[in-house]
Protein backbone atom coordinates (compact mmCIF):
# COMPACT_ATOMS: atom_id res chain seq x y z
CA UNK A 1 11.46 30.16 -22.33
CA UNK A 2 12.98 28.50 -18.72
CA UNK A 3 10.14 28.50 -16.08
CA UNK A 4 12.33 29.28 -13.30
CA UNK A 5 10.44 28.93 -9.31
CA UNK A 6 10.84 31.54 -6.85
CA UNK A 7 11.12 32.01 -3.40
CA UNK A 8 13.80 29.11 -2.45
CA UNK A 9 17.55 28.85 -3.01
CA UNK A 10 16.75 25.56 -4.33
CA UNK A 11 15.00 27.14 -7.05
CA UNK A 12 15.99 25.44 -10.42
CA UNK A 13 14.62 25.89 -13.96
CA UNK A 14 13.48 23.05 -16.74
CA UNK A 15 16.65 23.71 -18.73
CA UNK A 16 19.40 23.63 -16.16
CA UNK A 17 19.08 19.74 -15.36
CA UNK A 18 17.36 16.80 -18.07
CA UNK A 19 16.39 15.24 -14.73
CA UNK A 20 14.88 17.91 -12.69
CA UNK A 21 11.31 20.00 -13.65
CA UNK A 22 8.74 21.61 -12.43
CA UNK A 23 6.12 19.85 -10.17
CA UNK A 24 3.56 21.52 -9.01
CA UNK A 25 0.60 20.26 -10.30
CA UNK A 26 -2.19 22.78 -9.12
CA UNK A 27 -2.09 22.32 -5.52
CA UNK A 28 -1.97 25.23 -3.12
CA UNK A 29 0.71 23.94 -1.51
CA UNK A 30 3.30 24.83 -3.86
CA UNK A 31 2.17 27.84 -4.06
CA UNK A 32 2.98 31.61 -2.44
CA UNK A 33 1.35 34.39 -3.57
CA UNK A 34 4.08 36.73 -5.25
CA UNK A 35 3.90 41.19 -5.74
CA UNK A 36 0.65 41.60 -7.09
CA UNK A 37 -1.41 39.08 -6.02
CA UNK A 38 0.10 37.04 -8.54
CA UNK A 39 1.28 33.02 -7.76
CA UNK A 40 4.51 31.62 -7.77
CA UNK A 41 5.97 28.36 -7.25
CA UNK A 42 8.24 27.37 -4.45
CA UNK A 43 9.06 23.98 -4.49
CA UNK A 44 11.33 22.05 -7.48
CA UNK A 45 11.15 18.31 -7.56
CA UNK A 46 14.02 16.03 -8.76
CA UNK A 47 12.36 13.57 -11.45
CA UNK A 48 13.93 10.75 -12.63
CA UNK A 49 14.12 10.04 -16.31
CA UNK A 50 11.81 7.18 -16.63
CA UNK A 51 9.08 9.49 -14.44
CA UNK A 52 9.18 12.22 -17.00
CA UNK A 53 7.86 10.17 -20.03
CA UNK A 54 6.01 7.58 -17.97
CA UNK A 55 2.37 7.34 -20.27
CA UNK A 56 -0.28 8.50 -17.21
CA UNK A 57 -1.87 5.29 -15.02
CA UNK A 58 -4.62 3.52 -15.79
CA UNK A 59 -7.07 5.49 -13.86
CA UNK A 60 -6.83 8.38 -15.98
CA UNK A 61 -7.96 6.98 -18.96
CA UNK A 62 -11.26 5.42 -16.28
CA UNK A 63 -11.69 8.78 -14.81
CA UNK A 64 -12.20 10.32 -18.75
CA UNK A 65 -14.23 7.69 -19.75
CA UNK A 66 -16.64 8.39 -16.37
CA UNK A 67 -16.01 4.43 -15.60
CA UNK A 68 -13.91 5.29 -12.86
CA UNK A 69 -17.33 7.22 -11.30
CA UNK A 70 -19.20 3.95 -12.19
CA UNK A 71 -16.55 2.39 -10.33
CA UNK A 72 -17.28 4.11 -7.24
CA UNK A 73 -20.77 4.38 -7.31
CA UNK A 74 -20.90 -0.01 -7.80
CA UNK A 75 -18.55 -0.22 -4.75
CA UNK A 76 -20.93 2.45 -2.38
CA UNK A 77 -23.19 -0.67 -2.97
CA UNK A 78 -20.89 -3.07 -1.23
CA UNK A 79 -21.28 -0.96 2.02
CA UNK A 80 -24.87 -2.12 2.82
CA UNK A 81 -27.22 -2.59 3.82
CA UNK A 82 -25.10 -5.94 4.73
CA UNK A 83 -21.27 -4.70 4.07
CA UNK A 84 -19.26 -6.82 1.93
CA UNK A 85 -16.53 -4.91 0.94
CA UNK A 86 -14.29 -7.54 3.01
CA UNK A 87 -14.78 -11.25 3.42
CA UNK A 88 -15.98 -10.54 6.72
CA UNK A 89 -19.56 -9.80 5.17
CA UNK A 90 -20.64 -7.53 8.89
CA UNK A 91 -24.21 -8.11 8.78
CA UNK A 92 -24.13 -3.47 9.56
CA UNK A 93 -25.33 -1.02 6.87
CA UNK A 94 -22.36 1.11 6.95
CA UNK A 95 -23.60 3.27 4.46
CA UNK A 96 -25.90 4.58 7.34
CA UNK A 97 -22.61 5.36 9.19
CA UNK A 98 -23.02 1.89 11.07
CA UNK A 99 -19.32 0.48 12.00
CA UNK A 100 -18.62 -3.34 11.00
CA UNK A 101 -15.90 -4.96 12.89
CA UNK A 102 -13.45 -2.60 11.14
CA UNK A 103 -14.54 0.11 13.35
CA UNK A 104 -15.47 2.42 10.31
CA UNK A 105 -18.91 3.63 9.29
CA UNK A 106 -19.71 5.21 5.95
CA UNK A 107 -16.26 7.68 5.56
CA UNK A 108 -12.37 6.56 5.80
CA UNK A 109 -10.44 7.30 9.14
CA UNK A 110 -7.11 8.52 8.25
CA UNK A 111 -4.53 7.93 10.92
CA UNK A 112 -1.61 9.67 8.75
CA UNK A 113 0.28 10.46 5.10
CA UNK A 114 3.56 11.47 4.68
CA UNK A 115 6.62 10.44 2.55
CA UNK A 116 7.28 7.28 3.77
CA UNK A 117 11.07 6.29 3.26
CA UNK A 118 11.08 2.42 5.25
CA UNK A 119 9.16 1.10 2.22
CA UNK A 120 11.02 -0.83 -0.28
CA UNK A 121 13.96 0.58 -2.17
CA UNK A 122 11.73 0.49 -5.47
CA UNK A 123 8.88 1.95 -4.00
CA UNK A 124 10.36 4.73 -1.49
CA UNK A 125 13.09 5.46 -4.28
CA UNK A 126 15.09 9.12 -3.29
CA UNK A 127 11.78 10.94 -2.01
CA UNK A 128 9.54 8.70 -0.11
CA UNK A 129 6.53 6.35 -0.81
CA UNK A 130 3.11 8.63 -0.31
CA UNK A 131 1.78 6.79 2.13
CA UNK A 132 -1.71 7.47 3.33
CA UNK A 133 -2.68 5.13 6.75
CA UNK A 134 -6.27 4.30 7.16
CA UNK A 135 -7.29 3.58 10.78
CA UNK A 136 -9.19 0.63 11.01
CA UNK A 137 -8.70 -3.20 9.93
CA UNK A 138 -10.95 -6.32 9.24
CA UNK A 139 -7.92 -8.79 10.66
CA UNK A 140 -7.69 -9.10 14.50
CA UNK A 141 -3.21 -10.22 14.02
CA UNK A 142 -2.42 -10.44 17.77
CA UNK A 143 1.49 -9.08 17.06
CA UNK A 144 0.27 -6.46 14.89
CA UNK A 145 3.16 -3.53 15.19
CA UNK A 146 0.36 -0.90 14.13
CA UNK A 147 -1.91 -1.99 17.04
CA UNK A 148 -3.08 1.29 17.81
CA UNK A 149 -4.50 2.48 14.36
CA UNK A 150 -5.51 -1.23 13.89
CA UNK A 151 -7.62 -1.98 16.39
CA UNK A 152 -7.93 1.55 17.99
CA UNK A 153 -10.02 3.95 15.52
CA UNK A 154 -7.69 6.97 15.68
CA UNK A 155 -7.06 10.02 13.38
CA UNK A 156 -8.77 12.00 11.02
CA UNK A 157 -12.24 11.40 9.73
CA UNK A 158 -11.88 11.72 5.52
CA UNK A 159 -14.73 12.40 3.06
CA UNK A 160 -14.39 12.17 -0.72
CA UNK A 161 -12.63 15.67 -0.99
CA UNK A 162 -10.04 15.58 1.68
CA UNK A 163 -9.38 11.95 0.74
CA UNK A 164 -8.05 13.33 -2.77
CA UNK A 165 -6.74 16.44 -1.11
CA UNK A 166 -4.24 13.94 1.23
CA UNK A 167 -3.09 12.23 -2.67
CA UNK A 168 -2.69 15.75 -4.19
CA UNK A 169 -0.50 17.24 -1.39
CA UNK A 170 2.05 13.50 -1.34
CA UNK A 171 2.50 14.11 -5.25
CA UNK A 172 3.07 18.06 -4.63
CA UNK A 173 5.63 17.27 -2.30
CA UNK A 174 7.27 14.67 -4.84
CA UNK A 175 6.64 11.28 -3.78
CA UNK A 176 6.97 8.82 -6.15
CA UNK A 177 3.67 6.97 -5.76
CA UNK A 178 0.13 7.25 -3.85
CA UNK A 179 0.62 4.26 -1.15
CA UNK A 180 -2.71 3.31 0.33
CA UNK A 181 -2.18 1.22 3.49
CA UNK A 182 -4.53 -1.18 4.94
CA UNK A 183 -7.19 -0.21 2.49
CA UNK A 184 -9.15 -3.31 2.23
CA UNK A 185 -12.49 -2.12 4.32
CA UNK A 186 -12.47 1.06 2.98
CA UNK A 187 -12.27 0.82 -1.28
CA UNK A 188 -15.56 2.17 -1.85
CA UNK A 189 -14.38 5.70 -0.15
CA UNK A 190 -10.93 5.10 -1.60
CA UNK A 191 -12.67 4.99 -5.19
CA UNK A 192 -15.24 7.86 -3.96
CA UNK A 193 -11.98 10.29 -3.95
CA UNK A 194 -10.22 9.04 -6.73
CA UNK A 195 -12.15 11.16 -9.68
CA UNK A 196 -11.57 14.13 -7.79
CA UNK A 197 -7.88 13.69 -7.21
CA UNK A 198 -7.27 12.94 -11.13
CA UNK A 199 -9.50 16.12 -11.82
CA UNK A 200 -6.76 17.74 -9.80
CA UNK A 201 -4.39 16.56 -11.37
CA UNK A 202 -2.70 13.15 -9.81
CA UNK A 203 -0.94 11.29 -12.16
CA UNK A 204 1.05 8.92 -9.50
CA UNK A 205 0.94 5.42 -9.57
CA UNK A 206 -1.18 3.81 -6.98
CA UNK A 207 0.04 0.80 -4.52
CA UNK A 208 -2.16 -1.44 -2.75
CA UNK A 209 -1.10 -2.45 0.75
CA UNK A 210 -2.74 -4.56 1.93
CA UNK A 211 -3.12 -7.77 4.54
CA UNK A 212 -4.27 -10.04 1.63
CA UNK A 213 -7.61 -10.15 3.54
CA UNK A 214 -9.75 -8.73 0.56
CA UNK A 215 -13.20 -9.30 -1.35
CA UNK A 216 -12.51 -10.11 -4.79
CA UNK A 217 -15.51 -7.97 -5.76
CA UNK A 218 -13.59 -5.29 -4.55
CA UNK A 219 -10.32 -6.38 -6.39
CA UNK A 220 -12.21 -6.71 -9.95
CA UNK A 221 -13.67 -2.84 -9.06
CA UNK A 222 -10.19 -2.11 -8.85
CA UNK A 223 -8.94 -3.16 -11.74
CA UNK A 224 -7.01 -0.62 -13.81
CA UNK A 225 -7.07 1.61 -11.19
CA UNK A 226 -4.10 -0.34 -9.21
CA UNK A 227 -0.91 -0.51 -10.45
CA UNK A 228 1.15 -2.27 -7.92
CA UNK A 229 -0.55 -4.51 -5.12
CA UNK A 230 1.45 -5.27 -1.77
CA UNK A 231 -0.25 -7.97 -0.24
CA UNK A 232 1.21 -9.22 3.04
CA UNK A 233 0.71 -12.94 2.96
CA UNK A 234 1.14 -13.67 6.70
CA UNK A 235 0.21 -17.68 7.24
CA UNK A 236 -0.63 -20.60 5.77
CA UNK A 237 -2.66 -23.03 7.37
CA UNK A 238 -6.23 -22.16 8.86
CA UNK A 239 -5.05 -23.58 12.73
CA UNK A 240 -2.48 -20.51 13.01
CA UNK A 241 -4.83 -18.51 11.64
CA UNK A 242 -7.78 -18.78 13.70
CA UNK A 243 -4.99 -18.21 16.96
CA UNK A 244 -2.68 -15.39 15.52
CA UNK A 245 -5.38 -13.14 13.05
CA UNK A 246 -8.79 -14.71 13.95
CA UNK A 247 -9.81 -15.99 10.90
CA UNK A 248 -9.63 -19.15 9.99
CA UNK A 249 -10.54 -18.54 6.50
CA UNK A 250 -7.65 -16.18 6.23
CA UNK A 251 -4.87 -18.57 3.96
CA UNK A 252 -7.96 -19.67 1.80
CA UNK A 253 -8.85 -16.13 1.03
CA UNK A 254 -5.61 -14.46 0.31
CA UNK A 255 -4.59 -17.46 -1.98
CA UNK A 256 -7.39 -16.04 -4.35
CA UNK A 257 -7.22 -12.61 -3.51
CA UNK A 258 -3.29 -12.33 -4.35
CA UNK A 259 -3.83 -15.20 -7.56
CA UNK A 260 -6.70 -11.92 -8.87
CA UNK A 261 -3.82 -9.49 -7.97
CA UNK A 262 -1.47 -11.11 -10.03
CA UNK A 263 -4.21 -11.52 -13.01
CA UNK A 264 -4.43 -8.21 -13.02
CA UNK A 265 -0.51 -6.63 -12.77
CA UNK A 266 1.65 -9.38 -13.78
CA UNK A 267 5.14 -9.61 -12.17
CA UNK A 268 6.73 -6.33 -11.04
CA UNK A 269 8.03 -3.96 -13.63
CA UNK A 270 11.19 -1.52 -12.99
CA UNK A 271 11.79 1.33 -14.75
CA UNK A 272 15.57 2.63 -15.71
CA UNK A 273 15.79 4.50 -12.43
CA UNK A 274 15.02 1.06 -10.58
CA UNK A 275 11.30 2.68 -9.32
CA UNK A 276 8.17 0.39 -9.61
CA UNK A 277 5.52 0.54 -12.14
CA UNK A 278 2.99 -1.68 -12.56
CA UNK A 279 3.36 -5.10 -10.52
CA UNK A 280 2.92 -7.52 -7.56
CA UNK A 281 5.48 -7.00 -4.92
CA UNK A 282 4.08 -10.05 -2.09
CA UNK A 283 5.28 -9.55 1.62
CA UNK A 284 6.11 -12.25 3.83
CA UNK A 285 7.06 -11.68 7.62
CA UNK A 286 9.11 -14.84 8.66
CA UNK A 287 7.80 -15.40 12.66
CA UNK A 288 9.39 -17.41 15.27
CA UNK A 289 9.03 -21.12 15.48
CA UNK A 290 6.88 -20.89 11.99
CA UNK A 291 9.44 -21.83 9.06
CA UNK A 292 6.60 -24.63 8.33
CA UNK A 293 4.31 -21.84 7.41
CA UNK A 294 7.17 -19.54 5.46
CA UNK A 295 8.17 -22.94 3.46
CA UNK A 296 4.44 -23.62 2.46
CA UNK A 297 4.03 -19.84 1.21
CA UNK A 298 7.18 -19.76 -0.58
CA UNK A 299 6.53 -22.92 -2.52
CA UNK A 300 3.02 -21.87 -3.43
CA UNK A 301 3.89 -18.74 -4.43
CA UNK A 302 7.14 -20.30 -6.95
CA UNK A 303 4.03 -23.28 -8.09
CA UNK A 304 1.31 -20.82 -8.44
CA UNK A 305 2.39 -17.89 -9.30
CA UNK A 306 5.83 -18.20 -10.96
CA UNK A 307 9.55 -17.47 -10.02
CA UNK A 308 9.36 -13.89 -11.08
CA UNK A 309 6.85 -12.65 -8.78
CA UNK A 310 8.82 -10.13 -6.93
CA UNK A 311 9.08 -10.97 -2.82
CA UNK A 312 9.97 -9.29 0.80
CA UNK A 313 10.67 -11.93 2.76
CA UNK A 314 10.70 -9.41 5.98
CA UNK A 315 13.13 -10.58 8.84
CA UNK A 316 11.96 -7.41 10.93
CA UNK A 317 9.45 -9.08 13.68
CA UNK A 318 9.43 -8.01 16.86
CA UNK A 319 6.58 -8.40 20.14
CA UNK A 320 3.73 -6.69 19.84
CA UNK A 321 -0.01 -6.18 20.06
CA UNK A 322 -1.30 -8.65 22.71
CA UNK A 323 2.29 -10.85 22.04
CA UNK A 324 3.69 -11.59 25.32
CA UNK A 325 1.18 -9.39 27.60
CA UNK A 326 0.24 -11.91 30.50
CA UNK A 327 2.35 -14.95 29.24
CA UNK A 328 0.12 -14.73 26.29
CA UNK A 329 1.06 -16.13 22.69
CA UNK A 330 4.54 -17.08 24.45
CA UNK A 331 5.59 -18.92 21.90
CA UNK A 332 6.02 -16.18 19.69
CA UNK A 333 6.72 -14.15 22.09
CA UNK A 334 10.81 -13.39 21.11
CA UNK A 335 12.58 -12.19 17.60
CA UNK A 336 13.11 -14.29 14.77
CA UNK A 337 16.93 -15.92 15.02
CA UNK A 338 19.63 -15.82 12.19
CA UNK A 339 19.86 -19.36 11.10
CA UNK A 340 15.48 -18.86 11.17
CA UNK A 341 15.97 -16.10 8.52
CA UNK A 342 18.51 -17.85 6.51
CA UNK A 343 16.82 -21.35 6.51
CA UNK A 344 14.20 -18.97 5.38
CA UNK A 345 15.90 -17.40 2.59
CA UNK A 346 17.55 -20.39 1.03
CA UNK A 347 14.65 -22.19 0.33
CA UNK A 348 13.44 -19.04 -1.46
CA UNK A 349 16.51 -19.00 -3.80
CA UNK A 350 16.25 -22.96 -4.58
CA UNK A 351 12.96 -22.14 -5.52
CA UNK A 352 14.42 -19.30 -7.76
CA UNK A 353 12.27 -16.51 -6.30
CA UNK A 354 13.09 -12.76 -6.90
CA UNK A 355 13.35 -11.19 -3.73
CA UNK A 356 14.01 -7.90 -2.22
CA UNK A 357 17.71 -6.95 -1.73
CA UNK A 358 17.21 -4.51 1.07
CA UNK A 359 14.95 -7.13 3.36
CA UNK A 360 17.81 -9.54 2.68
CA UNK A 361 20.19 -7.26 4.06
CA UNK A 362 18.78 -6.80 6.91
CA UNK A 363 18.17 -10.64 7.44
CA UNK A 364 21.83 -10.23 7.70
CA UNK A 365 22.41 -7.80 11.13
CA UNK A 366 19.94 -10.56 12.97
CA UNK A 367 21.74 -12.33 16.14
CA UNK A 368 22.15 -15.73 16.00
């Protein structure tokens, strides 16, 4: 028999399309109640082929097996009573509801979720990246364009249950994957919520995006629970560093933190409808007057990691955070030029890289 959805013209059933189905996955907000008391569905969801007989992540299989609790319960111990769930090691018990430099205590500030459709074209696909944004950050970039949820603690204040409430309600609405951005203080509460999300039902793949400033006892908790990490690997050398994120250590650290990423996914994976499934998709925001750093990162990531590790090299700078206020970090202090981007991207090609067709397009409407 069809299942057919009421209460929407766009109301399909499971027969009338091979790539459209039911998704509703037992969250409230799909939906009404019908005559009688009764439930009915009022949302359809256009699946693509490959998503329909995709085998269920990773964490699934954890979350049966109760490891995925174990998981969570091991990473609550990072949190104090001297956090090191970052390489910042805050000398706060934050399990106490003490705030490290991250600005967060012992629960996740959410800033916002929603289908996010500026992500990459693998990622964001036809309806949206789920992107959840926690508020907070253990970096200190001084052109940060998220300044105000960075180093500003704004938004909602997220225990376990809401935390897998926010994943439930991105896959009801149809996004193709749970996006958690700038997660790297907060994995233990990230991991705290995941069992109860899969016990509702989330079956999305998960995508780590992050600043590349991570523990790696965090990363080797989240193993098999991540299917694509996003690391954003911003400079190279510990001088720029120190003066643009205020850490010195910074290059040092996300070298190993991305090399465990990779151990963990491989190189990115497409499916037939061109959506990612399991992978490492590594960010790089070219910056004025800084090719030196963009041609050491480029090189170490075609040495180190191999030619098919899948790259954004992201011409879309622009002056913010504390860039430019008072004459301040002046030198960095305009847009990135054409013939930057380009010198940019064909070093990446001799190096045989595989890089992101939609950042190179827009490399292209830069003024010269």
């Amino acid at each position: 028999m069809a299942l057919r959805l009421q209460g929407g013209d766009d109301a399909v059933t499971d027969e009338e399309d091979g790539d459209e189905r039911l998704h509703a996955m037992r969250h409230p907000a799909l939906l009404d109640v019908g005559d009688g008391g009764k439930p009915r569905y009022r949302r359809a969801v256009r699946f693509g082929t490959s998503e329909r007989t995709a085998r269920p992540p990773g964490y699934v299989a954890l979350a049966e097996t109760r490891e995925l609790g174990r998981r969570a319960r091991r990473a609550c111990e990072l949190l104090g009573p001297r956090c090191v769930v970052c390489p910042r090691g805050c000398k706060v018990d934050r399990r106490a509801d003490v705030a490290g430099l991250c600005a967060v205590g012992r629960h996740a500030v959410v800033a916002s979720y929603f289908p996010h459709f500026g992500e990459e074209d693998c990622l964001r696909g036809w309806r949206g990246s789920g992107t959840i944004f926690f508020s907070g950050c253990n970096l200190r970039c001084v052109f940060c364009q998220n300044h105000d949820i960075s180093w500003e603690l704004r938004g909602e204040r997220a225990g376990p249950e809401r935390l897998a409430t926010m994943m439930l309600e991105l896959q009801a609405i149809g996004c193709h994957n749970v996006n958690w951005v700038t997660p790297e203080h907060v994995v233990p509460q990230i991991l705290e919520a995941l069992p109860l999300a899969v016990g509702g039902g989330l079956r999305l793949p998960i995508v780590y995006n992050t600043s590349a400033y991570d523990s790696v006892d965090s990363l080797e908790l989240l193993d098999g629970v991540v299917d694509l990490y996003m690391p954003d690997l911003k400079l190279w050398t510990g001088e720029r560093a120190r003066r643009y994120l205020k850490r010195t250590d910074y290059a040092a650290v996300a070298r190993e933190t991305i090399a465990e990423m990779h151990r963990q996914v491989g190189d990115l994976v497409l499916d037939h409808d061109g959506l990612a499934r399991r992978g490492l998709i590594v960010r790089h925001l070219v910056m004025p007057g800084l090719l030196d750093e963009t041609e050491a990162i480029l090189r170490w990531i075609a040495s180190d990691l191999g030619p098919g590790v899948y790259v954004n090299l992201m011409a879309q700078y622009s002056v913010s955070g504390k860039v430019g206020r008072d004459g301040e970090y002046s030198e960095i202090a305009r847009g990135i030029r054409r013939d930057e981007y380009e010198q940019a991207l064909s070093l990446a090609r001799k190096l045989g890289l595989r890089l992101d067709p939609r950042s190179v397009a827009d490399g292209r409407t830069l003024t010269t």
